[in-house]
C-alpha atoms as a PDB file:
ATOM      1  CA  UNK A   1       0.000   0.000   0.000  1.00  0.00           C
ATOM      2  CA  UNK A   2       1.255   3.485  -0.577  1.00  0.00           C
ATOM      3  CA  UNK A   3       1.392   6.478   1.118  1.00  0.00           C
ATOM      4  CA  UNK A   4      -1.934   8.288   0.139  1.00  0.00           C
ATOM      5  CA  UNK A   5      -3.993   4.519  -0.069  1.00  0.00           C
ATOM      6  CA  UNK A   6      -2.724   4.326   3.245  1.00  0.00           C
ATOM      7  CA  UNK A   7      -2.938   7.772   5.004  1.00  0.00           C
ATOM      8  CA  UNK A   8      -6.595   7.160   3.630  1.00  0.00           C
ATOM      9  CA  UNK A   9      -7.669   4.168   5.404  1.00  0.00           C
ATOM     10  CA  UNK A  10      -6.035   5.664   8.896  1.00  0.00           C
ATOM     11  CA  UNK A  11      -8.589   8.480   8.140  1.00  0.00           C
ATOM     12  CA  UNK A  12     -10.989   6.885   7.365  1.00  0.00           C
ATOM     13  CA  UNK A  13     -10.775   4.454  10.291  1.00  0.00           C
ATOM     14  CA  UNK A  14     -10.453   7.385  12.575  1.00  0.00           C
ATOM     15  CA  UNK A  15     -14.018   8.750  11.095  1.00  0.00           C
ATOM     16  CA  UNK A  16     -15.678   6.100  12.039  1.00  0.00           C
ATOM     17  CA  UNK A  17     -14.483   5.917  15.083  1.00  0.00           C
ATOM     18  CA  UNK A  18     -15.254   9.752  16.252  1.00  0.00           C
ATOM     19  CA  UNK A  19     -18.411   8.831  14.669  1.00  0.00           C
ATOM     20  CA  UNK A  20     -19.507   5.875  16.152  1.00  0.00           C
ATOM     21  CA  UNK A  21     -18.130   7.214  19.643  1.00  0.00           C
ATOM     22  CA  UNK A  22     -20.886  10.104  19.011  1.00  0.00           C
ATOM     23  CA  UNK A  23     -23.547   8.162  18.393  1.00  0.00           C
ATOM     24  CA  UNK A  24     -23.584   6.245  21.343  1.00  0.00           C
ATOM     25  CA  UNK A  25     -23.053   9.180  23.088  1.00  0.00           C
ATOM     26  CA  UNK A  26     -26.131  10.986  21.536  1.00  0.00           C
ATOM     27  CA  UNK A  27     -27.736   7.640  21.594  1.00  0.00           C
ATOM     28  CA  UNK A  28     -27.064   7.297  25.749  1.00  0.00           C
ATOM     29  CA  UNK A  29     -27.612  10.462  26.762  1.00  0.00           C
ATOM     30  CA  UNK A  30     -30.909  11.242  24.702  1.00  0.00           C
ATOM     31  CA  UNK A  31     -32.089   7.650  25.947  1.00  0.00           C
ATOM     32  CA  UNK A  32     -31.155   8.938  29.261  1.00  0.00           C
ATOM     33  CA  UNK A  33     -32.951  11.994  29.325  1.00  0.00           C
ATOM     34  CA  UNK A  34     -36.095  10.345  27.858  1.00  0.00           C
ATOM     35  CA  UNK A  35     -36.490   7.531  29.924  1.00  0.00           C
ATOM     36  CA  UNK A  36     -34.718   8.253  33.424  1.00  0.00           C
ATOM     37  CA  UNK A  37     -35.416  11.857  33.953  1.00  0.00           C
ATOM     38  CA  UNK A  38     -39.232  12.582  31.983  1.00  0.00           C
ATOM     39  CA  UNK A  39     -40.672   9.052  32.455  1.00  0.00           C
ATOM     40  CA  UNK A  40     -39.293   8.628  35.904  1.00  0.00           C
ATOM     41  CA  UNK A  41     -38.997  12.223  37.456  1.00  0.00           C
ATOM     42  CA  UNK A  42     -41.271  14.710  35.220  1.00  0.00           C
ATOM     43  CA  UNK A  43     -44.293  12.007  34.393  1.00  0.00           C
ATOM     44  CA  UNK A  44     -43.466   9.602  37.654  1.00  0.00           C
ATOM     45  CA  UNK A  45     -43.791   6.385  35.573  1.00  0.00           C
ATOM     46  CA  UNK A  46     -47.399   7.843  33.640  1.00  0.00           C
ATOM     47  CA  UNK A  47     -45.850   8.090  30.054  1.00  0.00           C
ATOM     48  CA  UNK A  48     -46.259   5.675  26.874  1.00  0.00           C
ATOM     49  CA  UNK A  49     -43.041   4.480  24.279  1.00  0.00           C
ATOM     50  CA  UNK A  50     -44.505   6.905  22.397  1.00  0.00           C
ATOM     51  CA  UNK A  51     -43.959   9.591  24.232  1.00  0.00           C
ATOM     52  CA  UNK A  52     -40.437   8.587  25.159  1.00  0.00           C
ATOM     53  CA  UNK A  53     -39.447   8.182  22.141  1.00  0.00           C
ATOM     54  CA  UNK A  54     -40.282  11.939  20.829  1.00  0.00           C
ATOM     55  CA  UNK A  55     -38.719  13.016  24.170  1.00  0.00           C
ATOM     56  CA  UNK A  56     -35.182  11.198  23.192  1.00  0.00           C
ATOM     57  CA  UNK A  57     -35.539  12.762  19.663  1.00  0.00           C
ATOM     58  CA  UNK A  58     -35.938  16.134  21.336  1.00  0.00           C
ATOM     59  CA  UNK A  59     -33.288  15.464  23.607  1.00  0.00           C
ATOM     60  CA  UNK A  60     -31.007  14.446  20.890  1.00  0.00           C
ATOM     61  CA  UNK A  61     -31.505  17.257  18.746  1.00  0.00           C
ATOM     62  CA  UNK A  62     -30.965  19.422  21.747  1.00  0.00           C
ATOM     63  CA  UNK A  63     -27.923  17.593  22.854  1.00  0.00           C
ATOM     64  CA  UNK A  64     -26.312  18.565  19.095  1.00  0.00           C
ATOM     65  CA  UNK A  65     -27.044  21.946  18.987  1.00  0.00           C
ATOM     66  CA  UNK A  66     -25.384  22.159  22.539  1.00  0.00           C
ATOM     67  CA  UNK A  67     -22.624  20.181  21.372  1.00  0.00           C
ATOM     68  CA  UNK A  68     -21.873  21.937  18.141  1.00  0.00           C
ATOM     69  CA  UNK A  69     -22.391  25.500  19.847  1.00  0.00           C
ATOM     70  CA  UNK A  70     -19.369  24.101  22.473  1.00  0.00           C
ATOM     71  CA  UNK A  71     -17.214  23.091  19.848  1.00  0.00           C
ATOM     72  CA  UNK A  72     -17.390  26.333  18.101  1.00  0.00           C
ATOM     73  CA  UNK A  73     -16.552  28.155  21.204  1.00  0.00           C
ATOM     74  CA  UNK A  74     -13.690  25.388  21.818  1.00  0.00           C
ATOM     75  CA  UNK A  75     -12.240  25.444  18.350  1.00  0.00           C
ATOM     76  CA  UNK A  76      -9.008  27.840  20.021  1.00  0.00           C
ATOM     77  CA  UNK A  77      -8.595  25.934  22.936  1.00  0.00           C
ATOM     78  CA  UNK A  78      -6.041  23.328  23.713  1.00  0.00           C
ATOM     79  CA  UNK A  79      -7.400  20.560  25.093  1.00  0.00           C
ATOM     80  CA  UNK A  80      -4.795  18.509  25.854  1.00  0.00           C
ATOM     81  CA  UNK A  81      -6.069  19.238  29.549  1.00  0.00           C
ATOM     82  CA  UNK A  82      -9.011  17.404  29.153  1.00  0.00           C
ATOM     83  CA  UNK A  83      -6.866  14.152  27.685  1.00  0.00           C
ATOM     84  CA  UNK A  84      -4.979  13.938  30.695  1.00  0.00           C
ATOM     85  CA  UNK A  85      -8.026  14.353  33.231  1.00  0.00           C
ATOM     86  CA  UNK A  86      -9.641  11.559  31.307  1.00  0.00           C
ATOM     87  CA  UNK A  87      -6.759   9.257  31.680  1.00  0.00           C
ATOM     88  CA  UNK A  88      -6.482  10.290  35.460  1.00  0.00           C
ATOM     89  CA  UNK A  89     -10.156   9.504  35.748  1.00  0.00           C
ATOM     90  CA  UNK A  90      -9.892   6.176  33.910  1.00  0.00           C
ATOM     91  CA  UNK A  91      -6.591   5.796  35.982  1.00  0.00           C
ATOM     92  CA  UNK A  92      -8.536   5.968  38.759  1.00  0.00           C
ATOM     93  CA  UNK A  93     -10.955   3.463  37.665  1.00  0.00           C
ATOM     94  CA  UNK A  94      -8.610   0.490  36.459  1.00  0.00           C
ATOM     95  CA  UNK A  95      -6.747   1.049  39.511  1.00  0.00           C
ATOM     96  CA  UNK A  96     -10.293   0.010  41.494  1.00  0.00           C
ATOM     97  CA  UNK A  97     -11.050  -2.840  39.662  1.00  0.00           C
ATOM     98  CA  UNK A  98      -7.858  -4.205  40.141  1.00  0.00           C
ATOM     99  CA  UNK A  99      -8.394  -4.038  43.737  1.00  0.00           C
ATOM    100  CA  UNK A 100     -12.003  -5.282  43.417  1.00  0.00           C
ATOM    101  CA  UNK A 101     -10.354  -8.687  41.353  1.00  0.00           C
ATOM    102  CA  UNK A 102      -7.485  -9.172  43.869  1.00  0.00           C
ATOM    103  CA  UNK A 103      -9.090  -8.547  47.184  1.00  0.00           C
ATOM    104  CA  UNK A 104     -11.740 -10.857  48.189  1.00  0.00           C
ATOM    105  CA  UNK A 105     -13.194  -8.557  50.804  1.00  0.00           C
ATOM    106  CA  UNK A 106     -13.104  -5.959  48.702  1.00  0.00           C
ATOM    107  CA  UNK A 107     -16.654  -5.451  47.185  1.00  0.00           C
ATOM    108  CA  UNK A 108     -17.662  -2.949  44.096  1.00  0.00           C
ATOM    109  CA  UNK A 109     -19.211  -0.883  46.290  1.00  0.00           C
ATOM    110  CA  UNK A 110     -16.962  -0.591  48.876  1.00  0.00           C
ATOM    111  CA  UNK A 111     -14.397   0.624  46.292  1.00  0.00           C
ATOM    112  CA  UNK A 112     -16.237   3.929  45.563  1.00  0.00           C
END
């Protein structure tokens, strides 16, 4: 493979990534909004699939513009801070389940 066939592929692998990594993001939190916080908190469990379903929609559009409007304002920033909080974060996190696999007494909960 050359050098253009292949810097093409890389791209295009790294497309689909960001894109799929968006969707589930859009996907979870719209989901989340719909179901957890209108059918559960607004409506207290008196809602149809119906309704949930143009609630996620909403939420999802919503959740773009907000997202879109951020990255517009962010387009000057460096973010490299927010790389390393993530891997602190995620640090963090590994470093618990190790614990939770290696110490028997050690429940999930307890860990938090």
């Amino acid at each position: 493979m050359g050098g253009a066939t292949f810097l093409a592929v890389i791209a295009a692998v790294a497309f689909a990534t960001i894109l799929a990594v968006v969707a589930g993001l859009t996907l979870t939190s719209s989901s989340s909004m719909s179901h957890d916080f209108y059918a559960n908190v607004v409506r207290k469990g008196a809602t149809s699939e119906r309704q949930e379903v143009v609630v996620a929609r909403v939420a999802a559009l919503i959740i773009g513009a907000i997202s879109i409007v951020l990255g517009i304002l962010a387009k000057d920033l460096n973010v490299a801070f927010l790389v390393a909080g993530t891997v602190l974060s995620r640090d963090r996190a590994c470093a618990e389940k190790y614990a939770e696999l290696e110490v028997r007494a050690l429940t999930g909960a307890g860990a938090h």
